[in-house]
C-alpha atoms as a PDB file:
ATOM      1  CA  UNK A   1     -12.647  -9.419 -10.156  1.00  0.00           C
ATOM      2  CA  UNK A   2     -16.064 -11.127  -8.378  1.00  0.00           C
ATOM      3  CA  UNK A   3     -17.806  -8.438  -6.122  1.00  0.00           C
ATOM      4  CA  UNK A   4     -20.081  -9.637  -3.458  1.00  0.00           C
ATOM      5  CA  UNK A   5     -23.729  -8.153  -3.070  1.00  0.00           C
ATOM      6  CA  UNK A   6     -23.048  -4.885  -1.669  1.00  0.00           C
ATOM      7  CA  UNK A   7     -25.080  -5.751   1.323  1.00  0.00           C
ATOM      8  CA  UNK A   8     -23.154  -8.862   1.870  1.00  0.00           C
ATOM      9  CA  UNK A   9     -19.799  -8.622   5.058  1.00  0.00           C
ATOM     10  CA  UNK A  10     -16.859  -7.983   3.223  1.00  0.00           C
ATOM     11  CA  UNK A  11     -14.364 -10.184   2.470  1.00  0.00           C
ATOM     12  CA  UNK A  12     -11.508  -9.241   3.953  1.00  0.00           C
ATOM     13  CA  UNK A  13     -13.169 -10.354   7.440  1.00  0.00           C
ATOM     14  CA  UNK A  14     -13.829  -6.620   8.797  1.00  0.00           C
ATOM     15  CA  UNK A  15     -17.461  -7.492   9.859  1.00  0.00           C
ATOM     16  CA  UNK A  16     -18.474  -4.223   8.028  1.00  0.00           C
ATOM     17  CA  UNK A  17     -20.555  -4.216   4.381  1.00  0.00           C
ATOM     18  CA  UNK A  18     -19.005  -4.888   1.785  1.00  0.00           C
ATOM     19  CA  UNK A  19     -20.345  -1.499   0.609  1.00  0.00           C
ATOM     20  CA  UNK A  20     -18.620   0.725   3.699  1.00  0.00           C
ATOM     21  CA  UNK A  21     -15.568  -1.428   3.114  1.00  0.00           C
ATOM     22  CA  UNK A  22     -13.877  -2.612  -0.039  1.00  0.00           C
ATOM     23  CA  UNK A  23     -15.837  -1.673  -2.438  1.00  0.00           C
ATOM     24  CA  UNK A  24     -15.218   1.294  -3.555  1.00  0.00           C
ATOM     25  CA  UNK A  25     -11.287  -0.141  -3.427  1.00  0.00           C
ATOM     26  CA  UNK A  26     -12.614  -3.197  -5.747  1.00  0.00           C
ATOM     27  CA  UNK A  27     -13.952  -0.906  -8.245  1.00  0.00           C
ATOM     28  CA  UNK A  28     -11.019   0.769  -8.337  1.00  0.00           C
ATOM     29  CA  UNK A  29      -9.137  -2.498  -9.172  1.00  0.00           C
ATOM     30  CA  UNK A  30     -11.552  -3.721 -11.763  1.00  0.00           C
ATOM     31  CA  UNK A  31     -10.896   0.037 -13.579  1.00  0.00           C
ATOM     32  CA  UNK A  32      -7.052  -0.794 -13.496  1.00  0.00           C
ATOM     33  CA  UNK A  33      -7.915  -4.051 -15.184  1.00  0.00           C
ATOM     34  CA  UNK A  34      -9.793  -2.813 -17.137  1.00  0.00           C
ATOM     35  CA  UNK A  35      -6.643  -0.576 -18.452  1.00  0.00           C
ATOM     36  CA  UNK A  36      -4.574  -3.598 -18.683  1.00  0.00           C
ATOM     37  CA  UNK A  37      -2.808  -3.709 -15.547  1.00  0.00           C
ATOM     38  CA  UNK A  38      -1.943  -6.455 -13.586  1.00  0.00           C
ATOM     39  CA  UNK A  39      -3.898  -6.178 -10.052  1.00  0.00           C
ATOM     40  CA  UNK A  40      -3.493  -8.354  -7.255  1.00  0.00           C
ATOM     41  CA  UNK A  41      -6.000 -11.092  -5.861  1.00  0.00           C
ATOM     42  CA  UNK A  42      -7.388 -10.514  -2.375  1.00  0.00           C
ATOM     43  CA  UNK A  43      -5.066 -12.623  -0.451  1.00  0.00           C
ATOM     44  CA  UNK A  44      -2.416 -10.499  -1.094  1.00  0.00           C
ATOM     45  CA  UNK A  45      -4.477  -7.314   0.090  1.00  0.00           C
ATOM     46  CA  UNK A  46      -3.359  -6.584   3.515  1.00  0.00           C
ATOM     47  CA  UNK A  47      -5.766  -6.059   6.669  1.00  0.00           C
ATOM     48  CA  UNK A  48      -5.505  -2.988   8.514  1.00  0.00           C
ATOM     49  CA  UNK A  49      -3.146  -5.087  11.294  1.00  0.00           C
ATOM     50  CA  UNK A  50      -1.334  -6.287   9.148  1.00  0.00           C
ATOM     51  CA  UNK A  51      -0.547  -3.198   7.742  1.00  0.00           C
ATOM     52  CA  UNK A  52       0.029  -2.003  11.351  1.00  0.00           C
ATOM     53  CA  UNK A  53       2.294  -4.653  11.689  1.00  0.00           C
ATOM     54  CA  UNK A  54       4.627  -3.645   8.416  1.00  0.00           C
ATOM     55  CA  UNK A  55       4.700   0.135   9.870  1.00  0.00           C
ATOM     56  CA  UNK A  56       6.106  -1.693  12.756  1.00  0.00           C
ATOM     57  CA  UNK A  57       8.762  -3.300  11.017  1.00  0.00           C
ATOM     58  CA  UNK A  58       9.626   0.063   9.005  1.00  0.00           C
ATOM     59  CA  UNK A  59       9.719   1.839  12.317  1.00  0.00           C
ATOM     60  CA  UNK A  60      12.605  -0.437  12.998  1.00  0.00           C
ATOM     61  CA  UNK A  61      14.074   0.152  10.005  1.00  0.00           C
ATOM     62  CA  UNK A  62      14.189   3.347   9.162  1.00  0.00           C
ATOM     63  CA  UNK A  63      15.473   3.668  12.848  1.00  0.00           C
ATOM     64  CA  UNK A  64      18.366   1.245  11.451  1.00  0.00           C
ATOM     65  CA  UNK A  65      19.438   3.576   8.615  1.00  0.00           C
ATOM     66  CA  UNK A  66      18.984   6.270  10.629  1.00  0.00           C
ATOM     67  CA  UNK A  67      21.870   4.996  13.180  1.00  0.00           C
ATOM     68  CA  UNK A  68      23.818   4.013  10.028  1.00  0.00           C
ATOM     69  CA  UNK A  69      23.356   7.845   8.778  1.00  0.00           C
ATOM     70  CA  UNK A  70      24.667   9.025  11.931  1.00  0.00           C
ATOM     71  CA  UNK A  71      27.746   6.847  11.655  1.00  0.00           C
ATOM     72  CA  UNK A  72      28.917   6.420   8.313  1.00  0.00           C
ATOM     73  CA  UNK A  73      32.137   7.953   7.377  1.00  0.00           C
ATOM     74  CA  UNK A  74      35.474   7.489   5.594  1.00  0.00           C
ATOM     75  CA  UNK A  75      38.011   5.096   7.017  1.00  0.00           C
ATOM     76  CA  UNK A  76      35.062   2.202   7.910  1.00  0.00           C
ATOM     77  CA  UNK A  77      34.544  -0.635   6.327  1.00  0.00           C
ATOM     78  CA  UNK A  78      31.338  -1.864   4.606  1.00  0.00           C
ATOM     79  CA  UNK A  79      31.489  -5.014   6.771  1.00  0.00           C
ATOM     80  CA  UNK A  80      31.159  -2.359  10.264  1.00  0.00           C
ATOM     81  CA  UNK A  81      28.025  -1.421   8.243  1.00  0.00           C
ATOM     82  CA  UNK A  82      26.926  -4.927   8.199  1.00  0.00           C
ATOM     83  CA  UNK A  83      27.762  -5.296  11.653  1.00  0.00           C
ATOM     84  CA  UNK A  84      25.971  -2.308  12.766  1.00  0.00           C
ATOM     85  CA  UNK A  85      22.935  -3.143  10.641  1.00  0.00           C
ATOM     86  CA  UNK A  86      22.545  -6.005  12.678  1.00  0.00           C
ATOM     87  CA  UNK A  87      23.307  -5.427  16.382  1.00  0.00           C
ATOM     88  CA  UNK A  88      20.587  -2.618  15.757  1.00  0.00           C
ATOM     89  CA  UNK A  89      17.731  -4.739  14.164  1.00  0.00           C
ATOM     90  CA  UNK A  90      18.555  -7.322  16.587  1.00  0.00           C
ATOM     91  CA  UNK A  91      18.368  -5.130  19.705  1.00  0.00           C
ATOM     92  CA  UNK A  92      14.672  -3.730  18.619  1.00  0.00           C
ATOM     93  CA  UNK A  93      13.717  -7.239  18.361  1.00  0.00           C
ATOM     94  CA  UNK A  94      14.209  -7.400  14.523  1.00  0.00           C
ATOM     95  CA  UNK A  95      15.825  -9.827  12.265  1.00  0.00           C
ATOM     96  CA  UNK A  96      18.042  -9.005   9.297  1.00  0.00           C
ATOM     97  CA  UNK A  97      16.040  -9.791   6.177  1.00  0.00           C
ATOM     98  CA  UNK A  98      19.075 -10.673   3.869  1.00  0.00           C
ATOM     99  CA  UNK A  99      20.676 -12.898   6.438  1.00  0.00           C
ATOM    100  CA  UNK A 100      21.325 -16.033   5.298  1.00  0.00           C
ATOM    101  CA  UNK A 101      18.291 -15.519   2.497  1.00  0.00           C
ATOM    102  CA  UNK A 102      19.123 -18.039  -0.353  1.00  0.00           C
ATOM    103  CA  UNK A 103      22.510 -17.848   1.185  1.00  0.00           C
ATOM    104  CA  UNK A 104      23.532 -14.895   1.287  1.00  0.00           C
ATOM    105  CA  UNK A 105      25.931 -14.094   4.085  1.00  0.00           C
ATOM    106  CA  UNK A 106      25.362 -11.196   5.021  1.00  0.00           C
ATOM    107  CA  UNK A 107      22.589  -8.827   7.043  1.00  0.00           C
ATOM    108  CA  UNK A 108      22.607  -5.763   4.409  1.00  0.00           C
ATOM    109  CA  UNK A 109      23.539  -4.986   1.210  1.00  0.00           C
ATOM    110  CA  UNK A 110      26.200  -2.179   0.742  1.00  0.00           C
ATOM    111  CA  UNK A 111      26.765  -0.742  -2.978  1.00  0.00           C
ATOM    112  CA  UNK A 112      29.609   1.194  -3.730  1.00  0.00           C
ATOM    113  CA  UNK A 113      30.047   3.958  -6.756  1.00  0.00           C
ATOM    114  CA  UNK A 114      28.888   2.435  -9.635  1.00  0.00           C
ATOM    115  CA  UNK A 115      28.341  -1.383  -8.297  1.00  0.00           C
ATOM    116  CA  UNK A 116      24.380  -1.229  -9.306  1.00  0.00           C
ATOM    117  CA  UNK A 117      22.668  -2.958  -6.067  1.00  0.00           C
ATOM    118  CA  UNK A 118      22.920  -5.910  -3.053  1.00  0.00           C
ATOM    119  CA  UNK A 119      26.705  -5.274  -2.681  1.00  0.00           C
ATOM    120  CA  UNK A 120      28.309  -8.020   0.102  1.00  0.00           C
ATOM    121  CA  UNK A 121      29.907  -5.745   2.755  1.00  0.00           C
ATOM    122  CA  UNK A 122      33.433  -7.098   3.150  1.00  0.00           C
ATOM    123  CA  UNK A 123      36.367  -6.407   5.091  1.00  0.00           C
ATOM    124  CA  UNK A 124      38.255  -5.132   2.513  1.00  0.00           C
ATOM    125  CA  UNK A 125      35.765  -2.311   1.166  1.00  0.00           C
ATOM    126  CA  UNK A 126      36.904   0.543   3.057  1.00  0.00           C
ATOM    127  CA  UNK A 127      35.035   3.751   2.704  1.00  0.00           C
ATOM    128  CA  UNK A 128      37.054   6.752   0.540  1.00  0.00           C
ATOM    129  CA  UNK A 129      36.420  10.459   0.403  1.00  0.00           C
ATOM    130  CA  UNK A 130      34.189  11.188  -2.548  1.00  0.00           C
ATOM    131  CA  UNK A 131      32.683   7.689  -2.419  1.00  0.00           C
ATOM    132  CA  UNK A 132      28.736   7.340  -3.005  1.00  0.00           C
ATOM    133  CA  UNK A 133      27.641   4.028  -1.027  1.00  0.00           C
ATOM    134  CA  UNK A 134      23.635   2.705  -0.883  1.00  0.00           C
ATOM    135  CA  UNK A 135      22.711   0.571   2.370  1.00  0.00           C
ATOM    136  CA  UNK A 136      20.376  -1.361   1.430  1.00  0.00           C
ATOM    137  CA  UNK A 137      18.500  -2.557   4.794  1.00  0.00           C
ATOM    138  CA  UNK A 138      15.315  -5.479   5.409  1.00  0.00           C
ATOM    139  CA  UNK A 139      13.796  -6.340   8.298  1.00  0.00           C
ATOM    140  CA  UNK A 140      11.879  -9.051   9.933  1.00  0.00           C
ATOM    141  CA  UNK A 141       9.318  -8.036  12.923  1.00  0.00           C
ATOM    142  CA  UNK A 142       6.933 -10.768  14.362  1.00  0.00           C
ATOM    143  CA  UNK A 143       6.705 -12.093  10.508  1.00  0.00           C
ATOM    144  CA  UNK A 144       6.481  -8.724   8.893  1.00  0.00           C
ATOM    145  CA  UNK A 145       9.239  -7.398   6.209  1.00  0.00           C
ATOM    146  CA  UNK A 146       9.735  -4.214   5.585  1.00  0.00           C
ATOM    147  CA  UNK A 147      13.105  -2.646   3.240  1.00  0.00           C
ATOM    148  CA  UNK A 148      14.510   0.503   2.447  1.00  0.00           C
ATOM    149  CA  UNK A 149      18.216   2.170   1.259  1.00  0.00           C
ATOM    150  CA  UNK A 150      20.026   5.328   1.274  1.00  0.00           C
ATOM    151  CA  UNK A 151      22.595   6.635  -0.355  1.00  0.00           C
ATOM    152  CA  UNK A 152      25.315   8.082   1.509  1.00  0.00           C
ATOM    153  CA  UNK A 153      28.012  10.980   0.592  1.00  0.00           C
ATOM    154  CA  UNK A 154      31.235  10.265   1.850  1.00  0.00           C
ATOM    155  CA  UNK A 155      33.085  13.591   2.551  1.00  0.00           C
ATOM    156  CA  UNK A 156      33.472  15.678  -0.863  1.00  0.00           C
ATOM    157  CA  UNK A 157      32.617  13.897  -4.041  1.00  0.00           C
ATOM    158  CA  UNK A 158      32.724  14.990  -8.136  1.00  0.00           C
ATOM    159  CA  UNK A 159      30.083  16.753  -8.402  1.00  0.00           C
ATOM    160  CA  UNK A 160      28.809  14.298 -11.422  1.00  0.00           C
ATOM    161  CA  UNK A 161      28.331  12.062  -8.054  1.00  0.00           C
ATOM    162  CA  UNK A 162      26.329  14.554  -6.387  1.00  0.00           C
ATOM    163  CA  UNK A 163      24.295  15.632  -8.986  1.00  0.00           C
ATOM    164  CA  UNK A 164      23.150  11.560  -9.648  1.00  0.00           C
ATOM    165  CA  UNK A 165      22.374  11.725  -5.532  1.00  0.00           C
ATOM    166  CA  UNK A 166      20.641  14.733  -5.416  1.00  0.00           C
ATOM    167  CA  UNK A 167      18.347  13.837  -8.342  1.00  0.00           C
ATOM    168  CA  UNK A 168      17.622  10.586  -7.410  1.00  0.00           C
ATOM    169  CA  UNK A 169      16.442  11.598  -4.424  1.00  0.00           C
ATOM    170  CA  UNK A 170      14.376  14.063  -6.033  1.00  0.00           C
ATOM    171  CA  UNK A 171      12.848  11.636  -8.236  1.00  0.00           C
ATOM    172  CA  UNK A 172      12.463   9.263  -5.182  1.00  0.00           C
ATOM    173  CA  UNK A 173      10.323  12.017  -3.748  1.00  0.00           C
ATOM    174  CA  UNK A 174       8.150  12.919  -7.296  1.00  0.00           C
ATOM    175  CA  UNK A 175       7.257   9.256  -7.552  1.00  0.00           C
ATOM    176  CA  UNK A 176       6.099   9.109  -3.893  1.00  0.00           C
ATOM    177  CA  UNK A 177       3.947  12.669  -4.186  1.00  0.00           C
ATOM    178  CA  UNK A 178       2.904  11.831  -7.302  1.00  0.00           C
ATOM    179  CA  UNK A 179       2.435   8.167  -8.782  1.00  0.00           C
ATOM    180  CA  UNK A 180       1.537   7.273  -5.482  1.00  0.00           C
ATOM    181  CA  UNK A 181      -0.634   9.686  -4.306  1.00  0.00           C
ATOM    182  CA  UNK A 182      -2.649   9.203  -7.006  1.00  0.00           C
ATOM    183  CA  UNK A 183      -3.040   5.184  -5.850  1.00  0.00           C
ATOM    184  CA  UNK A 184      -1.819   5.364  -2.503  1.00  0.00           C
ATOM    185  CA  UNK A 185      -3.932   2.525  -1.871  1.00  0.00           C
ATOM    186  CA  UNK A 186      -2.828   0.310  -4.677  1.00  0.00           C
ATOM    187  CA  UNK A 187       0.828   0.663  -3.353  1.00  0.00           C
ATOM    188  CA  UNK A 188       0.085  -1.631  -0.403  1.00  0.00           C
ATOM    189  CA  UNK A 189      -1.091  -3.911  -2.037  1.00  0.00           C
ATOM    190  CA  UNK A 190       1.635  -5.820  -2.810  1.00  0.00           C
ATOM    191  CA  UNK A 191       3.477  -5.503   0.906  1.00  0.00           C
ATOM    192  CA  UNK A 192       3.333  -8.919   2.167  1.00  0.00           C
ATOM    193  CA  UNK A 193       3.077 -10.388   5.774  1.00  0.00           C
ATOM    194  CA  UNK A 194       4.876 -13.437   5.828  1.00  0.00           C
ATOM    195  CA  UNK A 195       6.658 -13.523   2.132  1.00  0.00           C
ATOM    196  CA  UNK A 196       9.865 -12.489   1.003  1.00  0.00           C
ATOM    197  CA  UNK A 197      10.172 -10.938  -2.591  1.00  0.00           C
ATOM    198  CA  UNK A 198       6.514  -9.652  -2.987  1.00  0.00           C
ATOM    199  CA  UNK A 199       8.027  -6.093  -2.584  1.00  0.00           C
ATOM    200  CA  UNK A 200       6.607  -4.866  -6.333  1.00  0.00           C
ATOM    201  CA  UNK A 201       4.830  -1.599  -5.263  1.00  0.00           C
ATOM    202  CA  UNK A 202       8.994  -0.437  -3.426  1.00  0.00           C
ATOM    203  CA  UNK A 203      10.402  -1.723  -7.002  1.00  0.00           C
ATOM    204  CA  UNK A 204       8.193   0.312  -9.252  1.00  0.00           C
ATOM    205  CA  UNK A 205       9.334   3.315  -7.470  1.00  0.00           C
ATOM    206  CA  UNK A 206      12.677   2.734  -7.697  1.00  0.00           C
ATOM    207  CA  UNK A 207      12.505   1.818 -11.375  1.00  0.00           C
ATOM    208  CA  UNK A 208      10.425   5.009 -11.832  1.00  0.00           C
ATOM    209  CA  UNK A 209      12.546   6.965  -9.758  1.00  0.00           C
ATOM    210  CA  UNK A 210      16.030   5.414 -11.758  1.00  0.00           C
ATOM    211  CA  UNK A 211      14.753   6.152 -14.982  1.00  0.00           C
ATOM    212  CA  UNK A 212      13.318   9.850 -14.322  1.00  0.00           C
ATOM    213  CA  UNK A 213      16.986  10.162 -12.408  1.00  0.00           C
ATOM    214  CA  UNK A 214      18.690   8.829 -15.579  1.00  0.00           C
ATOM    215  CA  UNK A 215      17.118  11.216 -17.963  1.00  0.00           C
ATOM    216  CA  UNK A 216      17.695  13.856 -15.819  1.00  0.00           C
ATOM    217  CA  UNK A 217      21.007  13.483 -14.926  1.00  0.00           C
ATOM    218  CA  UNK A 218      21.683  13.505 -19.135  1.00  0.00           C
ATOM    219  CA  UNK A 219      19.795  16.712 -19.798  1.00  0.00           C
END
């Protein structure tokens, strides 16, 4: 990757040197090249508002899934999910990420038992005692994305459904204190402002975090 004169303003339009800015971060990047892994350019590298503005969006939510947590239960159908996913992201100024994306109908994804991911909430899924169910929630705010999911116990399950919960979420939270500790700074690099699908630093740590959980939940 080029590197300016360390003197020089840095590129990412701060006003500071490049030395008191990203330069330090740069050499960082050229080590992980180095290594063989694939780093991004620096239009993908997000500014500090920008990254303010994604926390925004998050704040939204996580506030979403957070109302969702509070009201999930047996009886309800995935498609009162859907419906609560977006009355809530709409009324904090939000948009529903999945709406209407490449057609899809729908403003979450809902997953039940062993469906794998991005589930249609429908009508006709009605949530069971001893179901496992992942709401999978984006959001838009003032051209910012931000996604997230859960996975929600429904009553009393097997406990070979609890057990794949409870690790996950265990591995969910070794990935986060550990892989990206490490790089915390990496891991934002690939959270977009204005693009759909850039998302790779929230996918590695759910592959990470499904594979740990799969061996695991064999032992």
């Amino acid at each position: 990757m080029h590197k300016l004169d360390r003197n020089m303003p840095c590129w990412c339009g701060s006003g500071k040197k490049y030395k008191h800015c990203h330069f330090d971060f740069d050499e960082k990047l050229d080590d992980m090249h180095r290594r063989g892994a694939v780093v991004p350019t620096h239009d993908m590298i997000k500014t500090e508002a920008q990254i303010a503005g994604i926390r925004e969006s998050a704040k939204i939510n996580v506030a979403v899934l957070d109302y969702v947590a509070a009201h999930i239960r047996a009886g309800i159908s995935t498609a009162e999910i859907d419906r609560w996913v977006y009355e809530q992201t709409t009324a904090m100024g939000g948009i529903p990420a999945p709406l209407n994306y490449e057609g899809f109908p729908k403003s979450v994804c809902t997953s039940i038992d062993d469906q794998v991911c991005h589930g249609i909430p429908s009508e006709d899924d009605i949530l069971c005692n001893g179901d496992i169910i992942n709401v999978d929630c984006s959001t838009i705010y003032k051209g910012y994305y931000s996604d997230s999911s859960r996975m929600f116990i429904i009553g009393e399950t097997t406990p070979e459904k609890k057990k794949l919960v409870e690790v996950t979420l265990e591995c969910v939270n070794d990935s986060c204190n550990n892989s990206c500790k490490r790089s915390c700074r990496s891991c934002n690099l690939y959270l977009t402002s204005s693009q759909k699908g850039n998302h790779k630093s929230s996918y590695n740590c759910r592959i990470n975090s499904a594979l740990w959980a799969y061996a695991r939940c064999k032992r």
